[in-house]
N, C-alpha and C. Protein backbone atom coordinates (compact mmCIF):
# COMPACT_ATOMS: atom_id res chain seq x y z
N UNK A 1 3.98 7.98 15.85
CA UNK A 1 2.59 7.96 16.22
C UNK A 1 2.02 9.36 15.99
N UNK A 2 1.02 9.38 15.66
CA UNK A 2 0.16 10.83 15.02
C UNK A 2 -0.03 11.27 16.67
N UNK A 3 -0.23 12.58 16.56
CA UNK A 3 -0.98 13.32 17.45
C UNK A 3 -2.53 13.17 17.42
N UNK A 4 -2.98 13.25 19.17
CA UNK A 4 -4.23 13.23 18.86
C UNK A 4 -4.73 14.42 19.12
N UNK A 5 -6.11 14.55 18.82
CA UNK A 5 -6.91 15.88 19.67
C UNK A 5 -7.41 15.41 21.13
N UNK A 6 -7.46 16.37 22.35
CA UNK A 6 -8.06 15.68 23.44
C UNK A 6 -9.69 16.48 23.55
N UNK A 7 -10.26 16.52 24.47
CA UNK A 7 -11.51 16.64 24.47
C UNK A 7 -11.17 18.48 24.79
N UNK A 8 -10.50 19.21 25.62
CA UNK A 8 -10.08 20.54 25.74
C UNK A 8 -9.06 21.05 24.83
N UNK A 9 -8.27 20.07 24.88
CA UNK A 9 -7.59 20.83 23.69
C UNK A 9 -7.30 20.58 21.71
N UNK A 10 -7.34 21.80 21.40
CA UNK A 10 -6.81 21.53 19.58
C UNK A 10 -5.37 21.32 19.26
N UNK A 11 -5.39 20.47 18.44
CA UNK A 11 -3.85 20.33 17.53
C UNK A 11 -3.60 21.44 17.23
N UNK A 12 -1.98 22.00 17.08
CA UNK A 12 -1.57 23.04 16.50
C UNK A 12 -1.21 22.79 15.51
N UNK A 13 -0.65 23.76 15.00
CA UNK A 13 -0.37 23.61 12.99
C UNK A 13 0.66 22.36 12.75
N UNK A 14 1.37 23.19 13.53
CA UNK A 14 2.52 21.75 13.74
C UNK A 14 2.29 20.37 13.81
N UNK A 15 1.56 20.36 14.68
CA UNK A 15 0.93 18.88 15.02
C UNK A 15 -0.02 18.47 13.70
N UNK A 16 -0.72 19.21 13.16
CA UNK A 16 -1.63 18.80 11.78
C UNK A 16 -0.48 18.48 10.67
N UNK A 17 0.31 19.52 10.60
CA UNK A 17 1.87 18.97 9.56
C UNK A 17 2.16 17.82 9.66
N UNK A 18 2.16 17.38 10.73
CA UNK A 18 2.96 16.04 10.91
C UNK A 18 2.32 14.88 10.82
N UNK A 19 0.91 15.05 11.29
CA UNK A 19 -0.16 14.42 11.18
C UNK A 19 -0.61 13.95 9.96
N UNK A 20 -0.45 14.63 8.96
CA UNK A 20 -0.66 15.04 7.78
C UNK A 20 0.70 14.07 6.71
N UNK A 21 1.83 14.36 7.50
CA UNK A 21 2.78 13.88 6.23
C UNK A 21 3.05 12.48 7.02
N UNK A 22 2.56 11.87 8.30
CA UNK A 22 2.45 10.81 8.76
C UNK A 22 1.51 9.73 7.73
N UNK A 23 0.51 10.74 7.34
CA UNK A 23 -0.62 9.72 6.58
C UNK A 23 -0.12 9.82 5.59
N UNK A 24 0.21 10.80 4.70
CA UNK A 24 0.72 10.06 3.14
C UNK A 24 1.72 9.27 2.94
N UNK A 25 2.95 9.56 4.42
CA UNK A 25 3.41 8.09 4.25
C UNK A 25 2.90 6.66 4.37
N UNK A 26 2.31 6.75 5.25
CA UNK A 26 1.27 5.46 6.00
C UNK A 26 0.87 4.81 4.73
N UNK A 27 -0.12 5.60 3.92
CA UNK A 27 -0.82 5.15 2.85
C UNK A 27 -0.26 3.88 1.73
N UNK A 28 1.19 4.53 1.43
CA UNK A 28 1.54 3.77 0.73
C UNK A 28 1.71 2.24 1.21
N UNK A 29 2.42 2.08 2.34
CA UNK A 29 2.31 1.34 3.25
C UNK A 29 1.14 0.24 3.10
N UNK A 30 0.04 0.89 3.68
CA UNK A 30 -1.50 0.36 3.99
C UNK A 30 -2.05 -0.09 2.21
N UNK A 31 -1.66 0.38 1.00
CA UNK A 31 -1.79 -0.26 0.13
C UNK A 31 -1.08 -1.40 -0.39
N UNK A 32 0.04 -1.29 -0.21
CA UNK A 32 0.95 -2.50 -0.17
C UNK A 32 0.61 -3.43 0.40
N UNK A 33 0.11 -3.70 1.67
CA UNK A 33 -0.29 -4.66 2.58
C UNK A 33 -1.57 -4.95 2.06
N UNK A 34 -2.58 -4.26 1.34
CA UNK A 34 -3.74 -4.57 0.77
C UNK A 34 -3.69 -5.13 -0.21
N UNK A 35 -2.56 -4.65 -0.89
CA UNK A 35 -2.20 -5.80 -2.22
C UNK A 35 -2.15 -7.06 -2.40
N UNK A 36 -0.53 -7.04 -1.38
CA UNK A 36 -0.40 -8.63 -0.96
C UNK A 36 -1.68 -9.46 -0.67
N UNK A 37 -2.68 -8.77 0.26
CA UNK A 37 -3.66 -9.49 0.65
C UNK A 37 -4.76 -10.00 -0.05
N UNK A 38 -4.88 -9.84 -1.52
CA UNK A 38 -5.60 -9.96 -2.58
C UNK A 38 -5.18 -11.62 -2.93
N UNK A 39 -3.73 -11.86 -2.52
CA UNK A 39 -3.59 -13.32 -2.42
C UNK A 39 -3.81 -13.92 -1.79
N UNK A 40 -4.82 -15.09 -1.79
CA UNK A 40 -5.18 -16.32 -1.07
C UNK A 40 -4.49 -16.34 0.15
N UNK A 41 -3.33 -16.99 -0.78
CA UNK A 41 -2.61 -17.76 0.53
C UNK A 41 -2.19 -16.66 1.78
N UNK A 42 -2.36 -15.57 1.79
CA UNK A 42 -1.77 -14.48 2.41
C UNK A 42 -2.82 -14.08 3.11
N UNK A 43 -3.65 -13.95 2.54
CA UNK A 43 -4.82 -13.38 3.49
C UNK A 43 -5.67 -14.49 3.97
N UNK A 44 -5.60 -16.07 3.81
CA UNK A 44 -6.12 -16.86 4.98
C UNK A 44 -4.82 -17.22 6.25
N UNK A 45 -5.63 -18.14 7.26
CA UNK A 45 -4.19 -18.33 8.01
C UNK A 45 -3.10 -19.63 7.52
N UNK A 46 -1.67 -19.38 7.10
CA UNK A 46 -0.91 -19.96 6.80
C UNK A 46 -0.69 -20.66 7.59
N UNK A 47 -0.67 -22.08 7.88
CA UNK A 47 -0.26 -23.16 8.77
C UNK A 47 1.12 -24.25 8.37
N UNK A 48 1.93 -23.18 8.12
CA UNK A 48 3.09 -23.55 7.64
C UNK A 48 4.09 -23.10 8.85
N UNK A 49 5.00 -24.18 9.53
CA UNK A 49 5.74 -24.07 10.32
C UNK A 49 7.33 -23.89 9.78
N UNK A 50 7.42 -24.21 8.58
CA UNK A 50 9.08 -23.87 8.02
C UNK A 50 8.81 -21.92 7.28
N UNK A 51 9.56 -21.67 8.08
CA UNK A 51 9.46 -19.85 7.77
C UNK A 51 10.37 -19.77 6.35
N UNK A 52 11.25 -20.27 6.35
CA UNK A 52 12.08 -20.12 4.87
C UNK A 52 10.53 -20.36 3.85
N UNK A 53 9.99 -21.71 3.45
CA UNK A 53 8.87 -21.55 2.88
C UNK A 53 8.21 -20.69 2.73
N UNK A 54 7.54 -20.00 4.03
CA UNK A 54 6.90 -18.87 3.82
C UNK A 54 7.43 -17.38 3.70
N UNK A 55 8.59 -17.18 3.93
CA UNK A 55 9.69 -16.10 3.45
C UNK A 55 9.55 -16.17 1.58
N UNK A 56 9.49 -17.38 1.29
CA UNK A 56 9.65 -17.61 -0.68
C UNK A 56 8.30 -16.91 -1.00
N UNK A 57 6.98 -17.90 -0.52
CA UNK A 57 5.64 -17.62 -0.45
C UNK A 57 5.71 -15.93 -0.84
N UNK A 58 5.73 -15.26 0.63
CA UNK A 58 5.84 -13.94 0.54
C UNK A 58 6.62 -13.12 -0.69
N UNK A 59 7.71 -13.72 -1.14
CA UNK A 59 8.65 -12.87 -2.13
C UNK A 59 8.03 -13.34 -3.06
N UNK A 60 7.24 -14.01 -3.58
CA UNK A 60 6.67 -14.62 -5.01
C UNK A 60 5.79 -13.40 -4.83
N UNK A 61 4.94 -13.46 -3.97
CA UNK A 61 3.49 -12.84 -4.31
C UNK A 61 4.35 -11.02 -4.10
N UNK A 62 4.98 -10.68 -3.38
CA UNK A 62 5.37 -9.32 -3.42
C UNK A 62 5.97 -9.00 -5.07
N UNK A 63 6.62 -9.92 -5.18
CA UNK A 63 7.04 -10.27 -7.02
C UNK A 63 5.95 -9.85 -8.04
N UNK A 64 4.69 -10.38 -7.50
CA UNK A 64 3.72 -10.76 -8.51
C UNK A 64 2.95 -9.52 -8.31
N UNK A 65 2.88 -9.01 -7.43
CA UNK A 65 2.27 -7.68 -7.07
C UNK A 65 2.59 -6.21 -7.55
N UNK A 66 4.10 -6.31 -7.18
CA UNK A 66 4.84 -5.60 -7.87
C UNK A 66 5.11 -5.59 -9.50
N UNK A 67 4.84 -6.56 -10.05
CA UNK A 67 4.93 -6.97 -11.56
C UNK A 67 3.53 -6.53 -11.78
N UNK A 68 2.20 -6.86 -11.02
CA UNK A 68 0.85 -5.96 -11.72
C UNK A 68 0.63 -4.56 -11.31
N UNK A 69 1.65 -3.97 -10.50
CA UNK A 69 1.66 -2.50 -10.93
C UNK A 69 2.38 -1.82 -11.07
N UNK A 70 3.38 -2.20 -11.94
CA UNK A 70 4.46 -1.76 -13.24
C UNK A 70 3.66 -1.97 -14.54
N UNK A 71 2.76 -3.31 -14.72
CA UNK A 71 2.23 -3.29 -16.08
C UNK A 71 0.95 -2.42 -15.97
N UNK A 72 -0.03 -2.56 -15.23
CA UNK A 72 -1.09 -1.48 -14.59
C UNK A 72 -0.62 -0.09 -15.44
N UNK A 73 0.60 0.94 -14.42
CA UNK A 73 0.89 2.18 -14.97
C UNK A 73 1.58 1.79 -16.41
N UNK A 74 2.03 0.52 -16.88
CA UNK A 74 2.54 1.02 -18.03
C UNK A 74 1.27 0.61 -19.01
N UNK A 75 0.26 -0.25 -19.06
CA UNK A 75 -1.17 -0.06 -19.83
C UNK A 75 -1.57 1.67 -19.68
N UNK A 76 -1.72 2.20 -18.35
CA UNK A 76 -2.34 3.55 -18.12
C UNK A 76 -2.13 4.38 -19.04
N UNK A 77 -0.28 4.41 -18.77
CA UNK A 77 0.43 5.00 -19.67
C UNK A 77 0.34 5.17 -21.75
N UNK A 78 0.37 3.84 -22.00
CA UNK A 78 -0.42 3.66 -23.20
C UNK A 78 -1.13 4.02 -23.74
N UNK A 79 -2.80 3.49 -23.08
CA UNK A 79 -3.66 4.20 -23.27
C UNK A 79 -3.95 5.81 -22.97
N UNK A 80 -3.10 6.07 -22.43
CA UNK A 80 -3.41 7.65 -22.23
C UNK A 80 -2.62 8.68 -23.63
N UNK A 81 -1.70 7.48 -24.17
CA UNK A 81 -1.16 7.97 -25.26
C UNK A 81 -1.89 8.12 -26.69
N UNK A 82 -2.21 6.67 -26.45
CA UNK A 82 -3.18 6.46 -27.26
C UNK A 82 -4.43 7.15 -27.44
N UNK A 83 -5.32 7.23 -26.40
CA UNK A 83 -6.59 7.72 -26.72
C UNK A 83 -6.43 9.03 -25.42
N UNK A 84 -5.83 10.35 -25.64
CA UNK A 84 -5.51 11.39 -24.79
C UNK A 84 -6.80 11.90 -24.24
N UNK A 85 -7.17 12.34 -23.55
CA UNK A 85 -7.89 12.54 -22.34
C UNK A 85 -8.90 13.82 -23.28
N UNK A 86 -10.07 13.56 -23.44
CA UNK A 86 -10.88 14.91 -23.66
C UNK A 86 -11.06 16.29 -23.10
N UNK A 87 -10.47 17.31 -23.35
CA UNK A 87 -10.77 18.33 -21.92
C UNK A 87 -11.47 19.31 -23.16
């Protein structure tokens, strides 16, 4: 859990460090879960009572998620080869 600030007192450095490498882990996290949620079935409510089903459900779409951003960076990648960046 992050540190907070209270109304008298400031975070110390320490506490911002941690605070700090708390969120760039988090992030990845919080995009992952945003991903998945781009699928239907995932982001309405599932009214499926056999969990094995929805254990598959879940590994398809983490599958499918994970498969559009491997091809994502490897298009990026491409095109950045291809047509290199103007500076």
């Amino acid at each position: 859990m992050s540190a907070q600030k209270s109304k008298n007192k400031l975070l110390t450095s320490e506490q911002k460090t941690t605070n700090k490498q708390l969120a760039s882990e988090r992030i990845f996290v919080e995009h992952s879960i945003a991903g998945l949620k781009r699928f239907r079935i995932l982001s309405n409510r599932l009214r499926i009572h056999n969990f094995d089903l929805y254990d598959k459900i879940l590994g398809v779409c983490a599958g499918l998620w994970n498969f559009n951003l491997a091809n994502s960076l490897i298009l990026l990648v491409k095109t950045t080869l291809i047509n290199p960046p103007f500076y």
